[in-house]
Every structure is written in C-alpha cells, then in structure tokens.
N, C-alpha and C. Protein backbone atom coordinates (compact mmCIF):
# COMPACT_ATOMS: atom_id res chain seq x y z
N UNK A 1 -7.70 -22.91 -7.73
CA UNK A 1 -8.86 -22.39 -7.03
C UNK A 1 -8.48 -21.09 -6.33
N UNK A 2 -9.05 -19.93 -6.84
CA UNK A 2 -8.79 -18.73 -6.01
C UNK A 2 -10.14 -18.44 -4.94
N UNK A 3 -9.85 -17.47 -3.67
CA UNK A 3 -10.55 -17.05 -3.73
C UNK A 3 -11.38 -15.86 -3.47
N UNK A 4 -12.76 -15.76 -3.61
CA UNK A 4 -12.91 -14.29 -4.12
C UNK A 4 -12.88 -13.22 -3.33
N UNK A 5 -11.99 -12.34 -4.04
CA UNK A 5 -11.79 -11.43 -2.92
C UNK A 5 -13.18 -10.20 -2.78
N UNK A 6 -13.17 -9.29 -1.49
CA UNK A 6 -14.50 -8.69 -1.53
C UNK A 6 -13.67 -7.43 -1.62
N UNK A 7 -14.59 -6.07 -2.32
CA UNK A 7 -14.10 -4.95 -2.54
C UNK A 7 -14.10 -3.93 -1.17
N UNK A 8 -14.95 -4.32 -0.04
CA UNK A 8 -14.37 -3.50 0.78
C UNK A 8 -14.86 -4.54 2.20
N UNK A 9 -14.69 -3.80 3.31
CA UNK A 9 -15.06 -4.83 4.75
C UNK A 9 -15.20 -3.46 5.46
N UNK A 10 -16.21 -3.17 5.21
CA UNK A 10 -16.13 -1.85 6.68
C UNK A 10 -15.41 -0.61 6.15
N UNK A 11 -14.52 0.23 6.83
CA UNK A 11 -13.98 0.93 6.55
C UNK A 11 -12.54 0.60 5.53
N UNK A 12 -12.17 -0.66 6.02
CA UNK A 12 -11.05 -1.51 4.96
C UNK A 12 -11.93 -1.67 3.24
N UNK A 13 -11.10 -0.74 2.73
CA UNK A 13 -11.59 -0.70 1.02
C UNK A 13 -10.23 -1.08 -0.17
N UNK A 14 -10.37 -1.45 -1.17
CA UNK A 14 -9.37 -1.76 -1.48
C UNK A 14 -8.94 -0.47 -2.26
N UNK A 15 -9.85 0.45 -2.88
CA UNK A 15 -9.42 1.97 -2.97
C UNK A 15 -8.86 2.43 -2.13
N UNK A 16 -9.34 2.75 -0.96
CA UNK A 16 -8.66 2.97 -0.18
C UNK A 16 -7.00 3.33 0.36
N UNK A 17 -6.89 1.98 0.71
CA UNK A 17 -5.66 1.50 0.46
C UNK A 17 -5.06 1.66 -0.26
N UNK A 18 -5.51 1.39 -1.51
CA UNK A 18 -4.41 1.90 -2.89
C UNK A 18 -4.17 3.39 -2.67
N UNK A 19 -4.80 4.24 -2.87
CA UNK A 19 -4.40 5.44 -2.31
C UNK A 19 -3.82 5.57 -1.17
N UNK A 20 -3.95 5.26 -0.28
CA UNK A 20 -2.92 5.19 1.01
C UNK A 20 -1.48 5.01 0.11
N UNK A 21 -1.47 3.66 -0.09
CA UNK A 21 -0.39 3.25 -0.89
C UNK A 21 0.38 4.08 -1.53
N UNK A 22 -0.64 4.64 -2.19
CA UNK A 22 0.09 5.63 -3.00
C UNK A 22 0.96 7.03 -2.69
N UNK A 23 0.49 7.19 -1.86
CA UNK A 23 0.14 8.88 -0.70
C UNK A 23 1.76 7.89 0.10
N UNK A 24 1.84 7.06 0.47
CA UNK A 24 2.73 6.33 0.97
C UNK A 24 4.40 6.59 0.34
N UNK A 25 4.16 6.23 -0.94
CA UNK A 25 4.98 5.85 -1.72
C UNK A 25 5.70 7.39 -2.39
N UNK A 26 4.53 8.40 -2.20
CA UNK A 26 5.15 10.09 -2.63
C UNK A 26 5.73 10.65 -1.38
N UNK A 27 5.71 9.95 -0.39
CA UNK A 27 6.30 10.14 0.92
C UNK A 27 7.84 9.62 1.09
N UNK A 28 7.63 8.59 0.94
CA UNK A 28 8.90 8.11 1.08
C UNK A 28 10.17 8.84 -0.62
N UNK A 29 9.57 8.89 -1.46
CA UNK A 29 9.90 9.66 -2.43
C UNK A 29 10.87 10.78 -2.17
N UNK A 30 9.75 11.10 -1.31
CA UNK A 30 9.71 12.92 -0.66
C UNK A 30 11.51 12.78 0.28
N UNK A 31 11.16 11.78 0.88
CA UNK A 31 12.18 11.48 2.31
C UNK A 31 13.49 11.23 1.22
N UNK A 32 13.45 10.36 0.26
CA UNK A 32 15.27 9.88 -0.36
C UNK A 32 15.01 11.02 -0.97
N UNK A 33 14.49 12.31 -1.76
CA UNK A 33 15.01 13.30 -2.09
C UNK A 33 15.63 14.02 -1.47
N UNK A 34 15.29 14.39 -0.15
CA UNK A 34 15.41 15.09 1.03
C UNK A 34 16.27 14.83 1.32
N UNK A 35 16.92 13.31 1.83
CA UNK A 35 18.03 12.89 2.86
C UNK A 35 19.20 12.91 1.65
N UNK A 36 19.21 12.75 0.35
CA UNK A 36 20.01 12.34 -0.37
C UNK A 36 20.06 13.19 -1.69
N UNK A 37 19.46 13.72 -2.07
CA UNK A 37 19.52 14.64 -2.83
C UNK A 37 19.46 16.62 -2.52
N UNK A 38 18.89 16.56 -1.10
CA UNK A 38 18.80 17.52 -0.61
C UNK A 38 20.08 18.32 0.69
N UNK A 39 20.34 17.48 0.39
CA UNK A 39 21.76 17.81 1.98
C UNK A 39 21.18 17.63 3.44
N UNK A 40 19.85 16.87 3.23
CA UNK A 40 19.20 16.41 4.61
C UNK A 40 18.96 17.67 5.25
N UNK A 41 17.75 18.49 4.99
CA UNK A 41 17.66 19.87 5.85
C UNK A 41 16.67 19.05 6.84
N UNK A 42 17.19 19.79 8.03
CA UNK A 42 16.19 19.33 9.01
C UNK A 42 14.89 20.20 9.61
N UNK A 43 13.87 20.43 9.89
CA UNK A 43 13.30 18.87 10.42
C UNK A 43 12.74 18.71 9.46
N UNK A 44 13.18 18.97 7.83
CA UNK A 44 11.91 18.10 7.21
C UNK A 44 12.43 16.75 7.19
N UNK A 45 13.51 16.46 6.97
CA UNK A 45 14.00 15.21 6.93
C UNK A 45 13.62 13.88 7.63
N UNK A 46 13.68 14.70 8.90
CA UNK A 46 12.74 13.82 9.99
C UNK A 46 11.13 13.56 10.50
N UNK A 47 10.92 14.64 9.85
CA UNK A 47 9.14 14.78 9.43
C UNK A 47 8.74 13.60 8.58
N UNK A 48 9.53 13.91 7.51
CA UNK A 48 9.25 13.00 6.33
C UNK A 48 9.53 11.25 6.78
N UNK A 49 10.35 11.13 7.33
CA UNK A 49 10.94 10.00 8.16
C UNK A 49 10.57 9.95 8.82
N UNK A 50 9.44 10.11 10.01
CA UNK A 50 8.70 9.43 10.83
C UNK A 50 7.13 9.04 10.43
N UNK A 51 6.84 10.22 8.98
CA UNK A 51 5.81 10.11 8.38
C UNK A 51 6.00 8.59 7.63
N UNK A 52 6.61 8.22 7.10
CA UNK A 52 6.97 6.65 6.43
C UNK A 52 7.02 5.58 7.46
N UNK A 53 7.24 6.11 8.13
CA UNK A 53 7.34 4.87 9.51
C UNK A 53 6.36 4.52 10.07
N UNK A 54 5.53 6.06 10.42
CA UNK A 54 4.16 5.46 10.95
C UNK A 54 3.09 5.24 9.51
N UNK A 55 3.42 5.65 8.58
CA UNK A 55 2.51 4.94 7.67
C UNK A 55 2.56 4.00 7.07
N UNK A 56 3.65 3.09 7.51
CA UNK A 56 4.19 1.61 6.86
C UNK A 56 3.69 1.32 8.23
N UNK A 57 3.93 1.16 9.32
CA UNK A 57 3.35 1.05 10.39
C UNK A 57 1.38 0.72 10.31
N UNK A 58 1.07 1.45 9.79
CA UNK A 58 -0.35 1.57 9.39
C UNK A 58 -0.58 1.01 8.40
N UNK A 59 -0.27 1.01 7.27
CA UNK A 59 -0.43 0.03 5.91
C UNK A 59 -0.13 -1.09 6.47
N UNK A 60 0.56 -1.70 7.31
CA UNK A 60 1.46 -3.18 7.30
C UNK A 60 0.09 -3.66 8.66
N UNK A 61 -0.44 -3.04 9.37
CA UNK A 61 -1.77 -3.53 10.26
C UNK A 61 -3.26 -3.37 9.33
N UNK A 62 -3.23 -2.37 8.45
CA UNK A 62 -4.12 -2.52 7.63
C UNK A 62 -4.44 -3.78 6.64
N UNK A 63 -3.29 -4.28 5.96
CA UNK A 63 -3.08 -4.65 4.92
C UNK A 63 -3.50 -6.26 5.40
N UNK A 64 -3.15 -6.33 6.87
CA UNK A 64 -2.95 -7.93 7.48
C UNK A 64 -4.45 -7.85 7.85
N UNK A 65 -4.92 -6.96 8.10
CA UNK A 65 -6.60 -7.19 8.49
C UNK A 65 -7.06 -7.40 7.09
N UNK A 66 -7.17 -6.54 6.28
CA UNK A 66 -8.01 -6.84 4.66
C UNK A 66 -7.43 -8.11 4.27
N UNK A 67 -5.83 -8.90 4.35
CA UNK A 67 -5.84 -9.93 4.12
C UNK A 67 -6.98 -10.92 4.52
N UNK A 68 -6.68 -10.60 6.10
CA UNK A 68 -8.13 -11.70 7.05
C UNK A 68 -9.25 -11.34 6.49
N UNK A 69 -9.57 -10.33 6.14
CA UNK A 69 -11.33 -10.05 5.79
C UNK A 69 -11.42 -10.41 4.18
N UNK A 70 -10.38 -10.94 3.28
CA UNK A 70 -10.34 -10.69 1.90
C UNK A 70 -10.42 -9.64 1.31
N UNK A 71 -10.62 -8.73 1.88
CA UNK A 71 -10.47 -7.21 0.58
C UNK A 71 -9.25 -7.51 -0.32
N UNK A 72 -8.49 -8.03 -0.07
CA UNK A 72 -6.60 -7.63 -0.45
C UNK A 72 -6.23 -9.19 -0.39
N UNK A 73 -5.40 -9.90 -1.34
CA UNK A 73 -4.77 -10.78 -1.39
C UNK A 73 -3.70 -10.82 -0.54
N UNK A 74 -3.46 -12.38 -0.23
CA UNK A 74 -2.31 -12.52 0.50
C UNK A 74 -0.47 -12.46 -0.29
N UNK A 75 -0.55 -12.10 -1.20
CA UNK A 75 0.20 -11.76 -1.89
C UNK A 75 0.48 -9.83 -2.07
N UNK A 76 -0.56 -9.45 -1.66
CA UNK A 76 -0.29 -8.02 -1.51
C UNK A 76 -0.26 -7.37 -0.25
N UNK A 77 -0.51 -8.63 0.56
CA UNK A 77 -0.46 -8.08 2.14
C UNK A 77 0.88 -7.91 2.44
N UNK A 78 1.65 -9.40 1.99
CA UNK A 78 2.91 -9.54 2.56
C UNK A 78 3.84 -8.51 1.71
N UNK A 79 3.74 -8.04 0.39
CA UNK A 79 4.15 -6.83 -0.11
C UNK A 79 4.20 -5.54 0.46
N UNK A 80 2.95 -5.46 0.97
CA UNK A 80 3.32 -4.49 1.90
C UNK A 80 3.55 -4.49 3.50
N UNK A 81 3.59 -5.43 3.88
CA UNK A 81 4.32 -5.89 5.36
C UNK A 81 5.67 -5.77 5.30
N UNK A 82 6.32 -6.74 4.38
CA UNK A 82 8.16 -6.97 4.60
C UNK A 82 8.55 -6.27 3.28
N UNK A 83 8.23 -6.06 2.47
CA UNK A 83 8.83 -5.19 1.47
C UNK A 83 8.52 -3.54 1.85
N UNK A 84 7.24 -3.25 1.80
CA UNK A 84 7.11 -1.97 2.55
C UNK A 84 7.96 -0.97 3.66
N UNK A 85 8.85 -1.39 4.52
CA UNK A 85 9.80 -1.19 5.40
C UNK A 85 10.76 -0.37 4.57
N UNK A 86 11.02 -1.04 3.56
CA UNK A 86 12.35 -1.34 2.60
C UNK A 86 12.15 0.10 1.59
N UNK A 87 10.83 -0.50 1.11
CA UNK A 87 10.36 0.43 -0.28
C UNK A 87 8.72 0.49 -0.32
N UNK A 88 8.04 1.07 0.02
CA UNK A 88 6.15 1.15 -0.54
C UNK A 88 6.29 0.93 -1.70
N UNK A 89 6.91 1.02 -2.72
CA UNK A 89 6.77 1.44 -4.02
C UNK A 89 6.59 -0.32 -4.50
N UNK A 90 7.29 -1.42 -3.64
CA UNK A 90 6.68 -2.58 -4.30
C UNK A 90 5.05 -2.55 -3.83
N UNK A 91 4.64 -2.24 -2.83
CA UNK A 91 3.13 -2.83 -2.27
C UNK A 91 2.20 -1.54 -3.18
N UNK A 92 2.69 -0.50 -4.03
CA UNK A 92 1.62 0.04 -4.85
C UNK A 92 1.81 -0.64 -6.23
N UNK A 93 3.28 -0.68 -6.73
CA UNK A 93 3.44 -1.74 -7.79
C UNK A 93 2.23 -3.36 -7.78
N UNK A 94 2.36 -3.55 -6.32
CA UNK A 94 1.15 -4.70 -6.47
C UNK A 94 -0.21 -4.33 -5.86
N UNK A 95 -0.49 -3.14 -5.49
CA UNK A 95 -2.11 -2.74 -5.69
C UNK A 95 -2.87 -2.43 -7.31
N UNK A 96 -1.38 -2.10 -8.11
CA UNK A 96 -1.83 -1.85 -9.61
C UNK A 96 -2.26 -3.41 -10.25
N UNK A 97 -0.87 -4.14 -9.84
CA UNK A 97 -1.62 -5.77 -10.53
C UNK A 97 -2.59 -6.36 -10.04
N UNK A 98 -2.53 -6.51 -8.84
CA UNK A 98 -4.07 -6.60 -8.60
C UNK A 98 -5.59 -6.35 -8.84
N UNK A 99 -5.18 -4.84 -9.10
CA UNK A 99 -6.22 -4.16 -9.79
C UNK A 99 -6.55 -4.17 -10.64
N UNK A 100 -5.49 -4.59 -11.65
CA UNK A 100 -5.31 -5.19 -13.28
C UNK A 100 -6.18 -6.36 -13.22
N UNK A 101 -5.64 -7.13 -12.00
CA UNK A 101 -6.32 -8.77 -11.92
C UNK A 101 -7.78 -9.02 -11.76
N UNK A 102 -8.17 -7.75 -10.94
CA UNK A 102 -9.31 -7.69 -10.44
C UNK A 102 -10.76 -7.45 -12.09
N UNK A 103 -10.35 -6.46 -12.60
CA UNK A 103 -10.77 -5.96 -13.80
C UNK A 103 -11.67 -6.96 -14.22
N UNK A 104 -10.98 -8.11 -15.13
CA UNK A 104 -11.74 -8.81 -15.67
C UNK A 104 -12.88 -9.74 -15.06
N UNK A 105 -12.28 -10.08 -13.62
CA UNK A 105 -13.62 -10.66 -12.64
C UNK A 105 -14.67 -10.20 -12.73
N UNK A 106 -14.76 -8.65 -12.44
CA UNK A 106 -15.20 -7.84 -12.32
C UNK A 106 -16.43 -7.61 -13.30
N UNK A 107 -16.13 -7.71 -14.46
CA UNK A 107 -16.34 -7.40 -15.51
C UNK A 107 -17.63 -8.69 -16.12
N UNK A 108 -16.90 -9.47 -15.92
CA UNK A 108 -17.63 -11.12 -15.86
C UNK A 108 -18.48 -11.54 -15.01
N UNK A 109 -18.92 -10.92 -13.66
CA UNK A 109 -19.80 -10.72 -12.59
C UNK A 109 -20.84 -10.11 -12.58
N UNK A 110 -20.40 -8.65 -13.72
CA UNK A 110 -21.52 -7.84 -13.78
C UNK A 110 -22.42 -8.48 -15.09
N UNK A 111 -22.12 -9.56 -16.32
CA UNK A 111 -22.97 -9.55 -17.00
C UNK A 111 -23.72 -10.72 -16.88
C-alpha cells in the first residue's frame, strides 16, 4: 500500500525542489573542484562552502516539510537530510527515481 503523493503543497513543489536539488548538487561540484582540483583559491572556496551548507541546510528543512505534506517521499526526504551533508548528488539521484516512479501514476490518473 503506497501512498499518494501530491505534486505540490503551497510553495513546496516537487519541481521545485528537484531543481533546487539540482542547482545544489552543481554547487557542491563547484566547491570539490575548487578545494581539490583548484589549489583552494580563496574566497571562492569559502563562498562555495558556505553556499552548500546553507543550501543542504535548506533542502534538509524543506525536504522534511514536503515529506509531512506528501509532495516528496519518505525515502527522498531522508536522502536528502543524512546523505545530503555528505553528497546532494544522492538526494538528486533520488528526485530522478522518483520522478521515474511518479510517471506512470501519473499517466494512469489522467486517463
């Protein structure tokens, strides 16, 4: 028994988010090029690194509200709560399956 999730709650959308996600994930990108491929010039280094922090910060309060409201599975919340810290790149990896998952519901609703 699943159940159904809603496509948006207010300003919480699950587009949204995925783009966040995403915008997230070219950030942190941005930051291990920078710190590790770049010789760490500063201040982008730390730009880029506080930009990931407060936007995992923000995805990880976002993500736990659309859990509560259903926009977002509880399987993609906690992806991007405790994995997010680590890496965004799992919590957009699971806005894509989801979205994959979502498809055919979707699809079966409208006819």
């Amino acid at each position: 028994m699943s159940l159904q999730l809603r496509p948006a709650a207010g300003p919480l959308s699950f587009t949204r988010l995925k783009w966040t996600s995403f915008t997230h994930s070219c950030v942190y990108l941005a930051l291990l090029l920078s710190a590790f491929a770049a010789g760490k010039p500063e201040p982008l280094t730390f730009a880029l690194g506080l930009a990931h922090g407060l936007l995992w910060i923000f995805m990880s309060m976002a993500c736990i509200a659309a859990a509560r409201l259903r926009v977002v599975s509880l399987k993609l919340a906690v992806a991007v709560v405790v994995l997010g810290g680590i890496g965004p790149f799992f919590g957009s990896y699971q806005f894509i399956r989801e979205q994959r998952e979502r498809a055919p519901r979707q699809r079966a609703s409208a006819q």
